[in-house]
Protein backbone atom coordinates (compact mmCIF):
# COMPACT_ATOMS: atom_id res chain seq x y z
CA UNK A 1 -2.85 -190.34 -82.56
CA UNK A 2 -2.83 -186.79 -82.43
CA UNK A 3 -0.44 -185.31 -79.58
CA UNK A 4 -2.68 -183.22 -76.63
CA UNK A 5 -1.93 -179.55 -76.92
CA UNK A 6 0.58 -178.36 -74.03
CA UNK A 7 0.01 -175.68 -71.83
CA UNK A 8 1.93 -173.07 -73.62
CA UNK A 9 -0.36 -173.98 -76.97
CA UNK A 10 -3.66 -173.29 -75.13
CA UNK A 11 -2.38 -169.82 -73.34
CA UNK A 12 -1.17 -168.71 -77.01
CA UNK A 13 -4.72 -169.44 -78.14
CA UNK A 14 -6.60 -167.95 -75.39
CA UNK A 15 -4.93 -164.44 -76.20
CA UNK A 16 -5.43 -164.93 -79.80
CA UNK A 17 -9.36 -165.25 -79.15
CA UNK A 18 -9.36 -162.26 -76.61
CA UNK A 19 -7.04 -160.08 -78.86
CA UNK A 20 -9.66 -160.53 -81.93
CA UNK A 21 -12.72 -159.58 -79.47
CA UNK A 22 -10.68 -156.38 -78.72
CA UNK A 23 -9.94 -155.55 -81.90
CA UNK A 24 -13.89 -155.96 -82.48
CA UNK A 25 -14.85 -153.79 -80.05
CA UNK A 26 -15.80 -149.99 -81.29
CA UNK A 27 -13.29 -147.36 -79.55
CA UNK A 28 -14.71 -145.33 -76.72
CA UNK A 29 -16.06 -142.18 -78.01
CA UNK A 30 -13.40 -139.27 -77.22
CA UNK A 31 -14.86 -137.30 -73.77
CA UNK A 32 -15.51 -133.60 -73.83
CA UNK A 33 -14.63 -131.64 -71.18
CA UNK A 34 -17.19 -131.40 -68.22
CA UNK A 35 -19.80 -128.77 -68.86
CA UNK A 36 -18.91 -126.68 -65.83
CA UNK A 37 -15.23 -126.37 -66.95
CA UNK A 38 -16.82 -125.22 -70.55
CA UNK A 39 -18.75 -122.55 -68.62
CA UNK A 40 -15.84 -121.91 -66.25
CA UNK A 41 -13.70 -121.43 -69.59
CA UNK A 42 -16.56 -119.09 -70.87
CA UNK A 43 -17.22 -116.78 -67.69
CA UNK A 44 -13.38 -116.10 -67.66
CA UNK A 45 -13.09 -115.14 -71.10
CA UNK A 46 -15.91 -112.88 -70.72
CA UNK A 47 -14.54 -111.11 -68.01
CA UNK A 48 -11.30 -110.87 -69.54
CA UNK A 49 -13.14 -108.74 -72.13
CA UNK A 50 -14.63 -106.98 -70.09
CA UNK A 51 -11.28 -106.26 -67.63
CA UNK A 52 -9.85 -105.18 -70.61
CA UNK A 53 -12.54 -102.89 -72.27
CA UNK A 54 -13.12 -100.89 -68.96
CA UNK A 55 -8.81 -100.54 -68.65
CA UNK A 56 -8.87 -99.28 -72.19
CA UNK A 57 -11.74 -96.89 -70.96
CA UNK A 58 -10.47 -95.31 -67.70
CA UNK A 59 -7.28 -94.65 -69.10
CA UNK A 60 -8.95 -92.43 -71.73
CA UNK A 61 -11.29 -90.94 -68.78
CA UNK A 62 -10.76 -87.98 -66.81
CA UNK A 63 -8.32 -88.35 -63.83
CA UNK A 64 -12.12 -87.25 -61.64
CA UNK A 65 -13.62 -90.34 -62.67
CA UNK A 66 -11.53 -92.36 -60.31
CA UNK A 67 -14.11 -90.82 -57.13
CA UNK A 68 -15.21 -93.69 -55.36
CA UNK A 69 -18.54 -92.29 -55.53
CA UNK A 70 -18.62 -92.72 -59.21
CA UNK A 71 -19.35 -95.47 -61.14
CA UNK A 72 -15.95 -95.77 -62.92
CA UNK A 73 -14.26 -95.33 -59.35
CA UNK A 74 -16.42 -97.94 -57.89
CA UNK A 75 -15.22 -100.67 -60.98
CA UNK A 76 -11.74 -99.38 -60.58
CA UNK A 77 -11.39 -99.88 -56.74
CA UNK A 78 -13.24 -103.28 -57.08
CA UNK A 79 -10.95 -104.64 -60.06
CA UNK A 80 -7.98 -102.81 -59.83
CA UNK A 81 -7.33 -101.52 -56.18
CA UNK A 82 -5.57 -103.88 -53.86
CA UNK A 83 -4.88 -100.79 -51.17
CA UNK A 84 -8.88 -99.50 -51.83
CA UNK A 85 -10.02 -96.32 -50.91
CA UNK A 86 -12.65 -97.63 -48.52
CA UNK A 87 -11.93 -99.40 -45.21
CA UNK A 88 -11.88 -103.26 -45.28
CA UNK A 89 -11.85 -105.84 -42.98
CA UNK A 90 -8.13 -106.54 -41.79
CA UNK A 91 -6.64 -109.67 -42.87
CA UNK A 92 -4.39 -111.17 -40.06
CA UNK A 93 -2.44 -113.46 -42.35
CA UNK A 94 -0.78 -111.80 -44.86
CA UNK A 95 -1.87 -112.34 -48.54
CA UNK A 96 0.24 -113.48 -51.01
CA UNK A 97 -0.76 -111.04 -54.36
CA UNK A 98 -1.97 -113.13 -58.08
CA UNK A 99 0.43 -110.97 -59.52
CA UNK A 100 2.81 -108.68 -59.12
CA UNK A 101 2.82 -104.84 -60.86
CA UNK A 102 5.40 -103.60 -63.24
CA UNK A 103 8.31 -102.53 -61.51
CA UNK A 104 9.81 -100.36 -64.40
CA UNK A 105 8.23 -97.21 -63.36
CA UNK A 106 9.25 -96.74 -59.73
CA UNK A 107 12.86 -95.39 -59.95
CA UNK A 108 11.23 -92.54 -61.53
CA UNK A 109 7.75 -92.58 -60.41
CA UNK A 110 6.90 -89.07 -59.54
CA UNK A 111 3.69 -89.01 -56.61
CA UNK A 112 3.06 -85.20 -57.23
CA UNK A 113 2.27 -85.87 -60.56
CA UNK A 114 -0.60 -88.09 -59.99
CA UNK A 115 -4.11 -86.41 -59.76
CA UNK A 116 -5.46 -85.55 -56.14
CA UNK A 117 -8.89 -87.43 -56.50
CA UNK A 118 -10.31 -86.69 -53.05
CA UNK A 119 -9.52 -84.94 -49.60
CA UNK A 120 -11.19 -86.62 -46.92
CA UNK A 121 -12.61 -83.18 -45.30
CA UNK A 122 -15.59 -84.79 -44.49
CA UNK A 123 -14.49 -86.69 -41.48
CA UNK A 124 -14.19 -85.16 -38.16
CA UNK A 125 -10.32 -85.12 -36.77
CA UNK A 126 -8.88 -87.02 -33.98
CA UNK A 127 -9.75 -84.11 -31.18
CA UNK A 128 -6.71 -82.57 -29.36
CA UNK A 129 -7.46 -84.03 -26.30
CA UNK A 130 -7.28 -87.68 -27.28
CA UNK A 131 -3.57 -86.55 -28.73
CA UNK A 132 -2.49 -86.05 -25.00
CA UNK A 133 0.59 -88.53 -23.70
CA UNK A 134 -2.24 -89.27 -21.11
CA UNK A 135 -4.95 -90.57 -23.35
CA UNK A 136 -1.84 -92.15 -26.00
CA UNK A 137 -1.18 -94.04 -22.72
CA UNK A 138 -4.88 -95.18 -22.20
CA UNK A 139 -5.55 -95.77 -25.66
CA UNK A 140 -2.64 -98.51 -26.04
CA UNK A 141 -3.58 -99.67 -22.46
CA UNK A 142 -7.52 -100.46 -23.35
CA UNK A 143 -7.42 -100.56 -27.31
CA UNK A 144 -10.59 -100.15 -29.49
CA UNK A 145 -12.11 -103.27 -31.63
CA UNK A 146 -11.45 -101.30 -35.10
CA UNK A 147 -10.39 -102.25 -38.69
CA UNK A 148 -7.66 -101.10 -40.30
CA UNK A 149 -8.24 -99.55 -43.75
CA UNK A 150 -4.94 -100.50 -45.60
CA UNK A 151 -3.19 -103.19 -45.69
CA UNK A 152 -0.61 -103.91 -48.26
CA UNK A 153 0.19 -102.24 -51.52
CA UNK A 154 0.24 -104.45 -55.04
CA UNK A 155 4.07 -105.49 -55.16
CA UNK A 156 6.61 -105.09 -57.80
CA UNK A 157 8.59 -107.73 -58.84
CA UNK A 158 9.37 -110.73 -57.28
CA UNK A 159 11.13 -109.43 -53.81
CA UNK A 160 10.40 -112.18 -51.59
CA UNK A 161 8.59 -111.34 -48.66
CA UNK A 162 10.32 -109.70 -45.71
CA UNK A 163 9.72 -108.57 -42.10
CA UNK A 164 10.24 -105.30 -40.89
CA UNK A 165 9.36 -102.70 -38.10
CA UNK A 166 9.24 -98.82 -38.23
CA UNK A 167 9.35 -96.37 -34.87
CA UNK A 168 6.29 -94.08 -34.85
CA UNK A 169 8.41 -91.49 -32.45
CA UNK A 170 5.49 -89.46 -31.01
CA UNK A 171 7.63 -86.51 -29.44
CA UNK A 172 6.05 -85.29 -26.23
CA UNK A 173 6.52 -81.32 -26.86
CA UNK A 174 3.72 -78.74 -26.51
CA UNK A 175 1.88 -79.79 -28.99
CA UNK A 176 2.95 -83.67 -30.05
CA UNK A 177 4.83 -84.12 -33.08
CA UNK A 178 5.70 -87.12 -34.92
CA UNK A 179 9.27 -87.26 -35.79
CA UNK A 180 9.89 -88.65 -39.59
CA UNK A 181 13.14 -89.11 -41.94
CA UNK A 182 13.96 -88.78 -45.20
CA UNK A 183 15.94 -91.51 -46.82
CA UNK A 184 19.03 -90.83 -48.45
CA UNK A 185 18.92 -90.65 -52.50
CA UNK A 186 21.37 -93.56 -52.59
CA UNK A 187 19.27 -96.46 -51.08
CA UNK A 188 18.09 -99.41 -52.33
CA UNK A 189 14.60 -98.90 -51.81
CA UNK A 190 11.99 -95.89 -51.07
CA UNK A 191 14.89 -93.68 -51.66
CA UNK A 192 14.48 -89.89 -51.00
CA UNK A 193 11.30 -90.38 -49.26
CA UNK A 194 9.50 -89.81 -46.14
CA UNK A 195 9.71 -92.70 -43.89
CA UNK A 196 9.81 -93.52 -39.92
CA UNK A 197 13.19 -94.38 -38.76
CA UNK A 198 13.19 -98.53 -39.18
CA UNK A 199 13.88 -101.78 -41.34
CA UNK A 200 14.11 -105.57 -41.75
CA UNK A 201 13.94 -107.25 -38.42
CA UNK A 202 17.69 -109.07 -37.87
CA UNK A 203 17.27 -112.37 -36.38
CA UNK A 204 18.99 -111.30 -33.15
CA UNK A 205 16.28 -108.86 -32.34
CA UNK A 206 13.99 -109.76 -29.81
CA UNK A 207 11.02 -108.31 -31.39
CA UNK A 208 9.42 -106.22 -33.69
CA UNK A 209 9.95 -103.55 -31.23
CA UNK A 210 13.51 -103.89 -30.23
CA UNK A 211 14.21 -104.51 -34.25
CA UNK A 212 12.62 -100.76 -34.42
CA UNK A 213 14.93 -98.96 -31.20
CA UNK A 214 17.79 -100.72 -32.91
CA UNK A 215 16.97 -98.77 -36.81
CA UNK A 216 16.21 -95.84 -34.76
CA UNK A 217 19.23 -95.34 -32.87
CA UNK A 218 21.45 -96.59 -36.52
CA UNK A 219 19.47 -94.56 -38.82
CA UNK A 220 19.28 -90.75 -36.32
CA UNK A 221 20.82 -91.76 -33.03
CA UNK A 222 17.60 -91.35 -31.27
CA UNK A 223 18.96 -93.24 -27.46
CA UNK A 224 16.14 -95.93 -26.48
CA UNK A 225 16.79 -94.11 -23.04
CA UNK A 226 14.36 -91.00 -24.33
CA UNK A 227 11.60 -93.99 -25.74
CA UNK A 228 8.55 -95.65 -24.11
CA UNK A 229 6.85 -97.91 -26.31
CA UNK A 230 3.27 -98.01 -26.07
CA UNK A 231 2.50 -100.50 -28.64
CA UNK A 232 1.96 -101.61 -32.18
CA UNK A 233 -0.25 -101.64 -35.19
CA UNK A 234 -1.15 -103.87 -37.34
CA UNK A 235 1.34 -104.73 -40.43
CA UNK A 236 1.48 -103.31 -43.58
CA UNK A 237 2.85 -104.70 -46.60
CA UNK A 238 4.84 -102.36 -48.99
CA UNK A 239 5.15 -102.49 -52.49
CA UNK A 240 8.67 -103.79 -51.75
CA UNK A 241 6.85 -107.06 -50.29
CA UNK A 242 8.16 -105.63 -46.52
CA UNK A 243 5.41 -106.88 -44.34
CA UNK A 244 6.05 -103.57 -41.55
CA UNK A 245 4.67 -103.56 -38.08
CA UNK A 246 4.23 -99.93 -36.67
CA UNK A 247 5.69 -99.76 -33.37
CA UNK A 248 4.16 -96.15 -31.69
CA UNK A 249 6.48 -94.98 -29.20
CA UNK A 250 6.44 -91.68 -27.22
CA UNK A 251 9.75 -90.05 -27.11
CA UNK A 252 11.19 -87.80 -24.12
CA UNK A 253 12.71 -84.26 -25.81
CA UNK A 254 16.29 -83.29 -24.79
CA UNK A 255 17.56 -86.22 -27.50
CA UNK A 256 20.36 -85.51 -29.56
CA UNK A 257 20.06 -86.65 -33.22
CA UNK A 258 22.92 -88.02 -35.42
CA UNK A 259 21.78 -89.12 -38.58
CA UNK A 260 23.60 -91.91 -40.35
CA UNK A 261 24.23 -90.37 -44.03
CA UNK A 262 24.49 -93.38 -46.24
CA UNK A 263 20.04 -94.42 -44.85
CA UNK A 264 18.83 -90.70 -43.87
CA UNK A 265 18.77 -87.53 -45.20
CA UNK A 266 17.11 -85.18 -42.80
CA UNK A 267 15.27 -85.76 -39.99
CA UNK A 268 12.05 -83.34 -38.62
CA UNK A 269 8.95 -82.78 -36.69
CA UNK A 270 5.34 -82.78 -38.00
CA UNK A 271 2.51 -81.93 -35.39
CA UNK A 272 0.67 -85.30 -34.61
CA UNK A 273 -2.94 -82.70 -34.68
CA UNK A 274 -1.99 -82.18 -38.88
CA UNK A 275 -1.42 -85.81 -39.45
CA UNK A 276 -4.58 -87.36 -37.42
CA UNK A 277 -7.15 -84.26 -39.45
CA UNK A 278 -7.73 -86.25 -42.89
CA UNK A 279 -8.71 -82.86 -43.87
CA UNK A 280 -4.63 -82.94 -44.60
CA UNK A 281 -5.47 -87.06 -46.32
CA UNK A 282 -5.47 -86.62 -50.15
CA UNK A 283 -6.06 -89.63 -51.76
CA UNK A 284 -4.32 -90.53 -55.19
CA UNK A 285 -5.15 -93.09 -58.08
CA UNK A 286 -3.71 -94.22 -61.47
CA UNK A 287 -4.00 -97.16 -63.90
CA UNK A 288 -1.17 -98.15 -65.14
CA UNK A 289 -0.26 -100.65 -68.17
CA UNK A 290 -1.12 -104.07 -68.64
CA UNK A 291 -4.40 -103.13 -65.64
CA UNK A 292 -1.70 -102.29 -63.23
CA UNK A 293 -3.09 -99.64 -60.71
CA UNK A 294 -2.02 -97.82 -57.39
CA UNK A 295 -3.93 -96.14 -55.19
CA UNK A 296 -2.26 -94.04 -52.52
CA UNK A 297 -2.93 -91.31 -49.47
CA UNK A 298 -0.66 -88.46 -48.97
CA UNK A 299 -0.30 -85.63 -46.74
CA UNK A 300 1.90 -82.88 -47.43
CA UNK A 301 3.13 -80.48 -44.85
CA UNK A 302 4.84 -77.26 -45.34
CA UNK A 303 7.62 -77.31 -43.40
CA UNK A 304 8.65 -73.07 -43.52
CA UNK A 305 9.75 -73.12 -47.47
CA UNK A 306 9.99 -76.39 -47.82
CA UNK A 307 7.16 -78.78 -48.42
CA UNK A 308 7.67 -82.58 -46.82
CA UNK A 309 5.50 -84.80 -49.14
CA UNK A 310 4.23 -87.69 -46.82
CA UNK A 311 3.17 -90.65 -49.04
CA UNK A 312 2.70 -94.11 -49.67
CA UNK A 313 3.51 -96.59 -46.83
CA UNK A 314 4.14 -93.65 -44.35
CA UNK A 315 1.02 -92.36 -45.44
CA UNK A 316 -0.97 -95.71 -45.07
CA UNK A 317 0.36 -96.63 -41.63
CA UNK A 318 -1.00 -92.98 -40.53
CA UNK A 319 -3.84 -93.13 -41.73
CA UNK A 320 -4.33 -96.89 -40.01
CA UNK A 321 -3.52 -94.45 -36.99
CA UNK A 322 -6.02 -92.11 -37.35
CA UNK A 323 -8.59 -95.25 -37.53
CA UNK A 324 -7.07 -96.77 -34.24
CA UNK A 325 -7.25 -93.83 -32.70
CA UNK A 326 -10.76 -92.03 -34.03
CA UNK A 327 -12.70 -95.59 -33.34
């Protein structure tokens, strides 16, 4: 009499039969990708051609071809131009950039250099009277529904981002200046340019504005006693990845300035009537390698002999000034 299988004997055999229908079984065909990931793949290669082929082109074209109003300008601001040459609407959080631009260039990037592609003559200047402490007053106290036209600048390197206030010191003479700096050759950042008197907000500050009467008084000794804040603009992010808010102030003369050598330079006055004409806004543009581009305003003033070259993020938050206050 043969023995009855155990248990273990029929389990071994059951496996045995299910491991041969397995191995029976023809493999499962290999799955291509999805079809819109092939045309997702496709469209991006093609416009990586194309990126490439118009970058090879408008560095070869004339430095004119960069006006807006041409066709080349139009591609360049649209593919290249972070900080664009026409207003857009503001963006209340801040953006954090794809990709940073080269940052090998700045230490001895020369503004001046870079073709003047278009003076903004065209449109009309703040008028004198809306330049008054009066209607300063009135238009922080019932402010305008208006866009801001820059932004934030394409950053270089990998700077993490930082916040920071500047003092727009609107000095009540005559005829209003702005009082502006220019930063000593040894720092860190911006060095030797024009800039408002400010920097990184310290965590004891109370605000954006007290962080800005605190750089004030360190950077020129200008006394909060002589200051009356009127109120702020939105931020702007440098190419330093410092996310500024503008703090416009109105300052009281008889002030005493003592300028702290190791941040500022020199300190001095430039009538708030030449800043707010954009017949004095010259805009700037240049590609740069690898389909890095900058696009900037500036707005020299001849100061006697010497000309004070107004640029960049000084030049942006003005110009955001002149919106605010020509809306």
């Amino acid at each position: 009499m043969s023995a009855a299988p155990s248990c273990t004997t029929c389990a071994n055999a059951a496996a045995a039969r299910h491991a041969s229908r397995k191995s029976c079984q023809p493999s499962a065909p290999s799955r291509s990708p999805p079809r819109n990931k092939q045309r997702l793949r496709r469209a991006k290669s093609r416009r990586s051609r194309r990126l490439f082929a118009l970058a090879r082109h408008l560095r070869a074209a004339r430095p004119a071809l960069w006006h807006a109003a041409s066709p080349h300008g139009f591609l360049a601001s649209h593919f290249f131009g972070d900080l664009v040459l026409n207003p857009r609407p503001a963006v209340l959080v801040d953006p954090e950039p794809a990709e940073p631009i080269n940052a090998v260039s700045l230490a001895s990037f020369e503004p001046r250099d870079v073709p003047v592609v278009r003076v903004d003559s065209d449109l009309p200047a703040v008028p004198h009277d809306q330049l008054t402490v009066s209607a300063l007053r009135a238009r922080f106290a019932r402010p305008p529904v208006w866009t801001p036209e820059l932004r934030r600048e394409p950053r270089a390197g990998h700077r993490a981002p930082a916040q920071a206030a500047v003092l727009v010191p609107i000095v009540q003479r005559r005829e209003p200046t702005v009082l502006l700096t220019e930063r000593a050759t040894q720092m860190s950042t911006h060095s030797g340019q024009v800039a408002f008197p400010g920097g990184r907000v310290d965590p004891e500050d109370a605000n954006v504005a007290a962080a800005a009467l605190r750089e004030a008084w360190e950077e020129v000794g200008l006394s909060a006693d002589y200051i009356e804040v009127l109120g702020s603009l939105p931020t702007y992010t440098t190419v330093t990845s410092f996310i500024v808010t503008p703090v416009i102030a109105l300052v009281q003369p008889g002030f005493h300035l003592t300028l702290s050598p190791s941040e500022v330079a020199d300190a001095f006055e430039v009538p708030l009537s030449h800043l707010m004409n954009p017949a004095n806004h010259r805009r700037h543009a240049m590609v740069g390698e690898g389909l890095n581009a900058r696009q900037w305003f500036s707005m020299p003033y001849q100061d006697g002999l010497q000309e004070r070259f107004i640029w960049g993020a000084t030049a942006g938050m003005l110009r955001n000034f002149y919106r605010f206050l020509s809306a």
